[in-house]
PDB file of N, CA and C in Angstrom:
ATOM      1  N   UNK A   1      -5.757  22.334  -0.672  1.00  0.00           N
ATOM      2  CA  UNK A   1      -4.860  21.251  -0.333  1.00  0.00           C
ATOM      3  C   UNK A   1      -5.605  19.927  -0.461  1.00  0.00           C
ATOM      4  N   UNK A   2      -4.784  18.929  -1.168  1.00  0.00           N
ATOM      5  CA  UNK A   2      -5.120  17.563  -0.983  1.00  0.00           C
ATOM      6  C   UNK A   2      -5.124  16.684   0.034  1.00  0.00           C
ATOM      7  N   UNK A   3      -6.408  16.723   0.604  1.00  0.00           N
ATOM      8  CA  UNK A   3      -6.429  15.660   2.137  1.00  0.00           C
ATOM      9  C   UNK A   3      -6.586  14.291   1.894  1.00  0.00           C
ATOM     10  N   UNK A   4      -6.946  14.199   0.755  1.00  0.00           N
ATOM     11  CA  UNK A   4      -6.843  12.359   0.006  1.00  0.00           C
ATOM     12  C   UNK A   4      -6.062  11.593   0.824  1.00  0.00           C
ATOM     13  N   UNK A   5      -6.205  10.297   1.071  1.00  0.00           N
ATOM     14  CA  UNK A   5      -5.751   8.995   1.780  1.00  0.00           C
ATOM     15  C   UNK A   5      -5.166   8.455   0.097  1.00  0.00           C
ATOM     16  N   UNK A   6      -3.888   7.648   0.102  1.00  0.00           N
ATOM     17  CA  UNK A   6      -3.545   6.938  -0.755  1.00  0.00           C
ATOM     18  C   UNK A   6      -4.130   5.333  -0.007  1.00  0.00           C
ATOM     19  N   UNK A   7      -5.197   4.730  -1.187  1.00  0.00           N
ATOM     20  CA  UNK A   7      -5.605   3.541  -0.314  1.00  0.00           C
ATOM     21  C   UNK A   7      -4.486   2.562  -1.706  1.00  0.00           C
ATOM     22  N   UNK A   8      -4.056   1.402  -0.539  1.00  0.00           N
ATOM     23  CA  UNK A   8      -3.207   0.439  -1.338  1.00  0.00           C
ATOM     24  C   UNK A   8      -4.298  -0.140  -2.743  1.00  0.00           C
ATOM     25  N   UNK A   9      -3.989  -0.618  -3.566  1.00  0.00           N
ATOM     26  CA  UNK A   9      -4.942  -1.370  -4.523  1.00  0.00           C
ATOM     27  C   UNK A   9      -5.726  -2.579  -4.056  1.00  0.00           C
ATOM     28  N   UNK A  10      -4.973  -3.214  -3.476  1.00  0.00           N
ATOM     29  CA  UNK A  10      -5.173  -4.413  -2.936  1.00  0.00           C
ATOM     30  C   UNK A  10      -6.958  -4.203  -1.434  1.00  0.00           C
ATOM     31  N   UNK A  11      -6.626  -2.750  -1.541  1.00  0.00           N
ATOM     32  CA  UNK A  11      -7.903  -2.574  -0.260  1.00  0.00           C
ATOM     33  C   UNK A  11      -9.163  -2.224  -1.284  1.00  0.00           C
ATOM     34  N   UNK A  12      -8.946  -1.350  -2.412  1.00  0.00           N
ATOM     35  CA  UNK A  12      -9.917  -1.095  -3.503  1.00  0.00           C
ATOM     36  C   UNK A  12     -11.293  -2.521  -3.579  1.00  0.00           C
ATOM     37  N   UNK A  13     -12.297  -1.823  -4.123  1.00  0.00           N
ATOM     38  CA  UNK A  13     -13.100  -2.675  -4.488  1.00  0.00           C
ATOM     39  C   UNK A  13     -12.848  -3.834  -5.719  1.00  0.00           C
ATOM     40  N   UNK A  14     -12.082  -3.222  -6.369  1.00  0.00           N
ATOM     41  CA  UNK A  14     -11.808  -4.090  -7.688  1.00  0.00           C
ATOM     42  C   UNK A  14     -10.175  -4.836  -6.986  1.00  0.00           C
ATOM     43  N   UNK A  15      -9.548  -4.116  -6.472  1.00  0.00           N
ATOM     44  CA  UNK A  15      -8.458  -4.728  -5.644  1.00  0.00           C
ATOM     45  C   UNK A  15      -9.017  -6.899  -5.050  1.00  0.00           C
ATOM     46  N   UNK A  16      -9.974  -6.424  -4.089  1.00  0.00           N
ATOM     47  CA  UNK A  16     -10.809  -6.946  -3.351  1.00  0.00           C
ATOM     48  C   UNK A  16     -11.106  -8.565  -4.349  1.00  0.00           C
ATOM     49  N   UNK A  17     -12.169  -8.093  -5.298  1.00  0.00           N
ATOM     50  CA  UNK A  17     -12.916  -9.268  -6.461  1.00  0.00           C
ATOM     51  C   UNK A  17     -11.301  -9.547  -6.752  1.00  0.00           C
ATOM     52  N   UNK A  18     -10.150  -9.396  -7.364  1.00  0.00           N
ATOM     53  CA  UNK A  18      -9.063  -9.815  -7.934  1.00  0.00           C
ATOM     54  C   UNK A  18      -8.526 -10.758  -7.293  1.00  0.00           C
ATOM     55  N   UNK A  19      -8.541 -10.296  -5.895  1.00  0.00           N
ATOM     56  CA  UNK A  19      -7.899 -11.230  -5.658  1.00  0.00           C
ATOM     57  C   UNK A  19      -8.991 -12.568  -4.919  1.00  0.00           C
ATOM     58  N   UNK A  20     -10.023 -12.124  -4.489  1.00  0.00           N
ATOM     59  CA  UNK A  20     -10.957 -13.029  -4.594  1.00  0.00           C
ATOM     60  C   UNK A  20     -11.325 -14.017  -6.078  1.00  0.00           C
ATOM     61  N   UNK A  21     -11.103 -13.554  -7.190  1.00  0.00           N
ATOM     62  CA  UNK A  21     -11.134 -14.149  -8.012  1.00  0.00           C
ATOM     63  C   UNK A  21      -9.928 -15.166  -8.289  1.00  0.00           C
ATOM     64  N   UNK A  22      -8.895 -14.850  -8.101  1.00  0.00           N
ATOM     65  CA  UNK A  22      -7.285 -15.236  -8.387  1.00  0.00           C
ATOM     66  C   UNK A  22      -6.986 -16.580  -6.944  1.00  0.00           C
ATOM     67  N   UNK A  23      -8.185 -16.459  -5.939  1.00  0.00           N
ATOM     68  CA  UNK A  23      -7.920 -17.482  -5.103  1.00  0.00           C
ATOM     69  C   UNK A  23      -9.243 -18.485  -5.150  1.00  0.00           C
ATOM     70  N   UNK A  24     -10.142 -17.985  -6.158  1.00  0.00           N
ATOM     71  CA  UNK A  24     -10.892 -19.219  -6.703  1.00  0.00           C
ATOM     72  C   UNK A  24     -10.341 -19.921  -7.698  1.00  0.00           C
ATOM     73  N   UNK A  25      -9.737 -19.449  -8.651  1.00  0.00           N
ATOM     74  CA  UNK A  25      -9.123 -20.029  -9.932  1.00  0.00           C
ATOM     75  C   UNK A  25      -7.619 -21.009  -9.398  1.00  0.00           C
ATOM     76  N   UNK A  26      -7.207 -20.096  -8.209  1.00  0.00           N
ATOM     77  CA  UNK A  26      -5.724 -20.964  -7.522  1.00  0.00           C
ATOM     78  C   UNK A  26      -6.850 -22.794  -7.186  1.00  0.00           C
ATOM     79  N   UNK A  27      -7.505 -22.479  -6.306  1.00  0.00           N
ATOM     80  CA  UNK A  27      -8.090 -23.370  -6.156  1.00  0.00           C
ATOM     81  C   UNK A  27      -8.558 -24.071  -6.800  1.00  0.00           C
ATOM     82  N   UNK A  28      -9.510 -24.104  -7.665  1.00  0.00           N
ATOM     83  CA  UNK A  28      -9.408 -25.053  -9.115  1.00  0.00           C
ATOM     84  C   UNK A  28      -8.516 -25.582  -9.909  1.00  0.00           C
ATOM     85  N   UNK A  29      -7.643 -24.821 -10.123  1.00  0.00           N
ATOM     86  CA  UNK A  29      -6.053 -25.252 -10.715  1.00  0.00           C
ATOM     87  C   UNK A  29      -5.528 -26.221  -9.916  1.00  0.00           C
ATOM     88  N   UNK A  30      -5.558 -25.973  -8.674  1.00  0.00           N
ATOM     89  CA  UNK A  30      -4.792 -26.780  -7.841  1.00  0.00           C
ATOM     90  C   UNK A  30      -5.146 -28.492  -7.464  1.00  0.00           C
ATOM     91  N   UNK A  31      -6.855 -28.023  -6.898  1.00  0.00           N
ATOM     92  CA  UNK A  31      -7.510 -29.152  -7.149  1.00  0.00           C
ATOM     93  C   UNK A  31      -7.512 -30.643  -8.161  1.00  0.00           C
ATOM     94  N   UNK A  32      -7.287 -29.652  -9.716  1.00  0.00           N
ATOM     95  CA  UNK A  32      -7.130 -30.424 -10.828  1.00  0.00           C
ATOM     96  C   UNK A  32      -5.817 -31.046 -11.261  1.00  0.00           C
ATOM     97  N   UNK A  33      -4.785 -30.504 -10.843  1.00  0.00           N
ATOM     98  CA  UNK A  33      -3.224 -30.884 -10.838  1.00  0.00           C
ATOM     99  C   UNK A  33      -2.768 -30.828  -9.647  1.00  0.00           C
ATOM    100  N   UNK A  34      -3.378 -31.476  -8.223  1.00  0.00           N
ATOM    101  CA  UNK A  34      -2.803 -31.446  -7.027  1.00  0.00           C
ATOM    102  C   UNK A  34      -1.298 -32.455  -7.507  1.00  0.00           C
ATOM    103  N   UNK A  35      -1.933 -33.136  -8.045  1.00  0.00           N
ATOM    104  CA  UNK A  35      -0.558 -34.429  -8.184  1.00  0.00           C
ATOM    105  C   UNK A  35       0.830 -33.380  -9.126  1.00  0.00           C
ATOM    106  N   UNK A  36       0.890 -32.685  -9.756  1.00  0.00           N
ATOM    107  CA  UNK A  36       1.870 -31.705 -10.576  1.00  0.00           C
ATOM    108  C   UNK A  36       2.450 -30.889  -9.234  1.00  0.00           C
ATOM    109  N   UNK A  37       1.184 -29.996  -8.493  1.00  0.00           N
ATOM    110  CA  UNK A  37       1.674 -29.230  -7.539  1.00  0.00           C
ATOM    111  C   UNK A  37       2.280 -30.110  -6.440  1.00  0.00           C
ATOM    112  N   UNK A  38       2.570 -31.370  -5.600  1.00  0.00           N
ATOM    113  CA  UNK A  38       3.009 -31.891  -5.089  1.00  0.00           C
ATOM    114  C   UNK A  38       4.266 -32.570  -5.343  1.00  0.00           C
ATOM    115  N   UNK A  39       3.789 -32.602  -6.651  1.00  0.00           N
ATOM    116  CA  UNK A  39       5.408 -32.863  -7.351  1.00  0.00           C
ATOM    117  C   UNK A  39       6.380 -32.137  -7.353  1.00  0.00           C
ATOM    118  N   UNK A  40       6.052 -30.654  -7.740  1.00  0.00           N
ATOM    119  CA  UNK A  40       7.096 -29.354  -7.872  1.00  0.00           C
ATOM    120  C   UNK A  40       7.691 -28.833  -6.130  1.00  0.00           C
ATOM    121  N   UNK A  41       6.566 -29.354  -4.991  1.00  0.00           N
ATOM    122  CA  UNK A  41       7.084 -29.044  -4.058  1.00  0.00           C
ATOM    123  C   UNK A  41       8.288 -29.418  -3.508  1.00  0.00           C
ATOM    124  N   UNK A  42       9.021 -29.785  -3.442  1.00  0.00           N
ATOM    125  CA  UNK A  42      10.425 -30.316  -2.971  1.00  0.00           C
ATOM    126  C   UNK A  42      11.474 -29.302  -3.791  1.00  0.00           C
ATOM    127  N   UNK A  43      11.232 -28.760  -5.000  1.00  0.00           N
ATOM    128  CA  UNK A  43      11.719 -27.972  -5.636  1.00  0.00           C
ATOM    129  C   UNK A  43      11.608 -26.675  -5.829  1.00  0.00           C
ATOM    130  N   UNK A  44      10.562 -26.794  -4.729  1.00  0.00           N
ATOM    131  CA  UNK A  44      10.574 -24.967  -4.252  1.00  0.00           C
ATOM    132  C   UNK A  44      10.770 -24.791  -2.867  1.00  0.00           C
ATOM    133  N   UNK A  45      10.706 -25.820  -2.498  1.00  0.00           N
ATOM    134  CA  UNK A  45      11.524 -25.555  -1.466  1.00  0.00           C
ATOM    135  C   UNK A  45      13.046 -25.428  -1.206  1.00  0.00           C
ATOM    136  N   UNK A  46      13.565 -26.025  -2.178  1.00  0.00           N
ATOM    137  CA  UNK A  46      15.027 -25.897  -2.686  1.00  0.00           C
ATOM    138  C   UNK A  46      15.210 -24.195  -3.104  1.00  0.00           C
ATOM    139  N   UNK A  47      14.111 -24.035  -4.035  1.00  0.00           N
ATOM    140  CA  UNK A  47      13.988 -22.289  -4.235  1.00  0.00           C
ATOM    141  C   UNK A  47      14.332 -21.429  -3.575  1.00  0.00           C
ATOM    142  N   UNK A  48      13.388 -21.693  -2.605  1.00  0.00           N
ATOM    143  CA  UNK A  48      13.331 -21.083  -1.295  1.00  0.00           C
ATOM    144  C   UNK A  48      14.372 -20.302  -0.880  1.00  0.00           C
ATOM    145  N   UNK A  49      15.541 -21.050  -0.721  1.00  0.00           N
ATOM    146  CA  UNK A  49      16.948 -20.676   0.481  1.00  0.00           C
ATOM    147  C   UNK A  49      17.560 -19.392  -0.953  1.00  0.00           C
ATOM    148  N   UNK A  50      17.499 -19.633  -2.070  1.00  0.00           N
ATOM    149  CA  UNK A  50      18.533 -19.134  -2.995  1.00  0.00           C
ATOM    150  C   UNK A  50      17.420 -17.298  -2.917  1.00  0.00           C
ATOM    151  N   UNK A  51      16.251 -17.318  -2.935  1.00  0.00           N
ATOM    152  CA  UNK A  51      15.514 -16.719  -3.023  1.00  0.00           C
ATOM    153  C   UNK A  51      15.339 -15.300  -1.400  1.00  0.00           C
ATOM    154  N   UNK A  52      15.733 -16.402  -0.875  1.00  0.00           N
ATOM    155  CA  UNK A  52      15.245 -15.629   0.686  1.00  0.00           C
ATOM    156  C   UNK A  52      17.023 -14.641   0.987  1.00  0.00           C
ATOM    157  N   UNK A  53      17.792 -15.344   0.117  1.00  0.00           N
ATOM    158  CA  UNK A  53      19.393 -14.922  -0.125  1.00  0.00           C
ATOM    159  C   UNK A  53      19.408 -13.285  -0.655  1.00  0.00           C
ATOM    160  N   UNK A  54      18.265 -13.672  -2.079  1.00  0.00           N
ATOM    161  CA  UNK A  54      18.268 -12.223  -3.003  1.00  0.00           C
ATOM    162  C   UNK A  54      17.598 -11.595  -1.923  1.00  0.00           C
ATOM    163  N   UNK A  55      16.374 -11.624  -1.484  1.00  0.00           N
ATOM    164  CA  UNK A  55      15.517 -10.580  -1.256  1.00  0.00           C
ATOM    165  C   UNK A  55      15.433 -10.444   0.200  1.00  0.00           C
ATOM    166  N   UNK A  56      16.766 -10.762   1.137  1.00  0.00           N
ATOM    167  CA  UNK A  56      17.053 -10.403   2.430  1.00  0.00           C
ATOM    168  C   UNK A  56      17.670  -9.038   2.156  1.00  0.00           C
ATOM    169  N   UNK A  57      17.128  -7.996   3.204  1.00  0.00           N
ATOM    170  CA  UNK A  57      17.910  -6.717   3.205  1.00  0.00           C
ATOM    171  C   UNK A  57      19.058  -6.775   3.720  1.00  0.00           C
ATOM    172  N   UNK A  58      19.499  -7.707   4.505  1.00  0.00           N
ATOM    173  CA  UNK A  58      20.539  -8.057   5.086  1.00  0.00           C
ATOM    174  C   UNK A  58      21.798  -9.099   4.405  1.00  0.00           C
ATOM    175  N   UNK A  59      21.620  -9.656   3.916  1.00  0.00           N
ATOM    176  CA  UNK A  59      21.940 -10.843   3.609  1.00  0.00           C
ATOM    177  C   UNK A  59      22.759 -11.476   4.947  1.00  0.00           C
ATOM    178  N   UNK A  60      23.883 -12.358   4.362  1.00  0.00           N
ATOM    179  CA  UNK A  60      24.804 -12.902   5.501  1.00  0.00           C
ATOM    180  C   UNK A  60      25.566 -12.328   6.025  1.00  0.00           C
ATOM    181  N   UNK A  61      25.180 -10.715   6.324  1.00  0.00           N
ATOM    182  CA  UNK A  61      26.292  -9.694   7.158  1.00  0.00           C
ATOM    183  C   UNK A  61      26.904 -10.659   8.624  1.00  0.00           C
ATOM    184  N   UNK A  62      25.758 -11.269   9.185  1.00  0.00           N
ATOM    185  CA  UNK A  62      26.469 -11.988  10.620  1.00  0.00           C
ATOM    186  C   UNK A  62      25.852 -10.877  11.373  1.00  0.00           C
ATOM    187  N   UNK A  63      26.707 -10.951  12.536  1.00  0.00           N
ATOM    188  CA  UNK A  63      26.700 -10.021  13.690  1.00  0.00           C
ATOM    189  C   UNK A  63      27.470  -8.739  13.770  1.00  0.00           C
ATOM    190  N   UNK A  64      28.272  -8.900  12.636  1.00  0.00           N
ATOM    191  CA  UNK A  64      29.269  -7.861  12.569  1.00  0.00           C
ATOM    192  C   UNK A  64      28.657  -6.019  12.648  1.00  0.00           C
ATOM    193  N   UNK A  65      27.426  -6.618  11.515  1.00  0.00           N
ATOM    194  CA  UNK A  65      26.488  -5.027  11.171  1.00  0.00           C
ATOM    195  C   UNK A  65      25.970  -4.574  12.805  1.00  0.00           C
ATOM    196  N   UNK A  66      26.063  -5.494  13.813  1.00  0.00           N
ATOM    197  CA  UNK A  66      25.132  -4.658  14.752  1.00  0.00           C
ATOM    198  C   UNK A  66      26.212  -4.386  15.834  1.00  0.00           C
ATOM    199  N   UNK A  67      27.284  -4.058  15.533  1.00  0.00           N
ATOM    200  CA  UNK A  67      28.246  -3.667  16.569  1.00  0.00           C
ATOM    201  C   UNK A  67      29.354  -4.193  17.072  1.00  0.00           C
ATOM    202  N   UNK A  68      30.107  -5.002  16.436  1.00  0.00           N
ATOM    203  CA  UNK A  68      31.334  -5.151  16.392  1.00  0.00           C
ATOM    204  C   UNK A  68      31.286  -6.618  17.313  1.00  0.00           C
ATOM    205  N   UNK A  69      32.748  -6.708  18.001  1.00  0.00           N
ATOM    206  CA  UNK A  69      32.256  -7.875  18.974  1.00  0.00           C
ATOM    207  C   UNK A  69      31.879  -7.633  20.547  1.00  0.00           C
ATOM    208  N   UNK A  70      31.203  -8.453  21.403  1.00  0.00           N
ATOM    209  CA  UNK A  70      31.002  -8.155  22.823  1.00  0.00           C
ATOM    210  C   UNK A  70      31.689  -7.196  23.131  1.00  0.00           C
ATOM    211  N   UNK A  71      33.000  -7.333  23.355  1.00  0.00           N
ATOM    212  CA  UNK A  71      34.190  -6.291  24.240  1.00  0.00           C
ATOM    213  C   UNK A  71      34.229  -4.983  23.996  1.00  0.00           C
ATOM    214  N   UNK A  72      33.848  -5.000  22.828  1.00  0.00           N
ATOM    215  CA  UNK A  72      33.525  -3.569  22.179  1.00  0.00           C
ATOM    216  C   UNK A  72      32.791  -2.992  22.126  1.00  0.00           C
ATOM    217  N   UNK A  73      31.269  -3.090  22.279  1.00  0.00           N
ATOM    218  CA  UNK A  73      30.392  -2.773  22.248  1.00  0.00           C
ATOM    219  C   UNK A  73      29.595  -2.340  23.871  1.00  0.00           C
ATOM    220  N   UNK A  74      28.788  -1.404  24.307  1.00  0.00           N
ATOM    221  CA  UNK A  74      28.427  -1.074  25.471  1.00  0.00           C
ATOM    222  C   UNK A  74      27.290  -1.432  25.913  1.00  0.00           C
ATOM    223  N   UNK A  75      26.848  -1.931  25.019  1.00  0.00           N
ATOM    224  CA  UNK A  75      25.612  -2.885  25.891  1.00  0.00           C
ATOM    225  C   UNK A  75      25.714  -4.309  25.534  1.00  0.00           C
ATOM    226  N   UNK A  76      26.426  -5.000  26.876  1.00  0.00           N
ATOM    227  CA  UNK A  76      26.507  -5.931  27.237  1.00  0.00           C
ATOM    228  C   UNK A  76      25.064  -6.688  28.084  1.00  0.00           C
ATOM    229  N   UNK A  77      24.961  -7.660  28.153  1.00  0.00           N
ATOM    230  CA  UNK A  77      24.204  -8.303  28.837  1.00  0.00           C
ATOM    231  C   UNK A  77      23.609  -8.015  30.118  1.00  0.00           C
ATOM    232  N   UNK A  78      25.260  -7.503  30.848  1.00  0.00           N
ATOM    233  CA  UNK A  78      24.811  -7.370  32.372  1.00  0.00           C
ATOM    234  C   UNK A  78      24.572  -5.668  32.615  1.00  0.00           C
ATOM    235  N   UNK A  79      24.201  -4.942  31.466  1.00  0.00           N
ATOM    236  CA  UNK A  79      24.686  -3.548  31.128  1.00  0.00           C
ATOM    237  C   UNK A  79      25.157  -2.716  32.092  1.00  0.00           C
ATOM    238  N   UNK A  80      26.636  -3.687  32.088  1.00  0.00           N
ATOM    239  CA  UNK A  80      27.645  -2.439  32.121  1.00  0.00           C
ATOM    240  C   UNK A  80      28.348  -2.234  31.168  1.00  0.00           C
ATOM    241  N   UNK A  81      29.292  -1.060  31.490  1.00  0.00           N
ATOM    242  CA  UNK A  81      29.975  -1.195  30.201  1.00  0.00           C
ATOM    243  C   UNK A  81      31.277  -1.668  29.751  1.00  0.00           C
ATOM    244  N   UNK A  82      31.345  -2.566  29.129  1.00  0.00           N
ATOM    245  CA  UNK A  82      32.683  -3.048  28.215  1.00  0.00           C
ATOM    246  C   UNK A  82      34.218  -2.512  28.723  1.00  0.00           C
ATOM    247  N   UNK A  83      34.097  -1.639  28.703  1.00  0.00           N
ATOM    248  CA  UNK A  83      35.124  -0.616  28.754  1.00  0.00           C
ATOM    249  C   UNK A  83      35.884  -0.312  30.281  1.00  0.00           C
ATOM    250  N   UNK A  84      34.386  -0.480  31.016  1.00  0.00           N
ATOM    251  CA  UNK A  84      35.416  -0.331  32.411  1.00  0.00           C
ATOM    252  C   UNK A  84      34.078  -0.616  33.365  1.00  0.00           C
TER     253      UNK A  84
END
C-alpha cells in the first residue's frame, strides 16, 4: 500500500525558488513601472466586483439559500421555535 503524502507544489522545493523567484521579478517590474501599475489601479478595482460575481460559490442567492424567512425557520434568535 501507498502511504505517500500528496505535498501541494507550491510546498516542493522547486515550488518554493518559483515563487521566490516570481516575487523578485514582481518586484523589479513593479519598481520600474510603479507609475503604469498605479495607473491600472482604479481599474482593477472596478475588476474586482465583476470578478468576485464569477468566482463566488454563492453568488447573489440573498438569504433565501439559508432557510427561508424568520417565521419559518426554527432557529430564531431567542431559540424558540417559530412555530409555537
Amino acid at each position: 500500500m501507498n502511504d505517500q503524502v500528496q505535498v501541494p507544489w507550491w510546498r516542493t522545493r522547486g515550488g518554493v525558488a518559483a515563487i521566490g523567484f516570481g516575487l523578485v521579478v514582481a518586484f523589479f517590474v513593479l519598481r520600474e513601472h510603479y507609475e503604469h501599475a498605479l495607473g491600472l489601479l482604479p481599474y482593477l478595482l472596478l475588476l474586482a466586483c465583476p470578478l468576485m460575481h464569477l468566482l463566488m460559490p454563492h453568488g447573489h442567492g440573498g438569504h433565501r439559500a439559508h432557510g427561508g424567512t424568520r417565521a419559518n425557520r426554527e432557529d430564531t434568535p431567542t431559540g424558540r421555535s417559530a412555530a409555537g
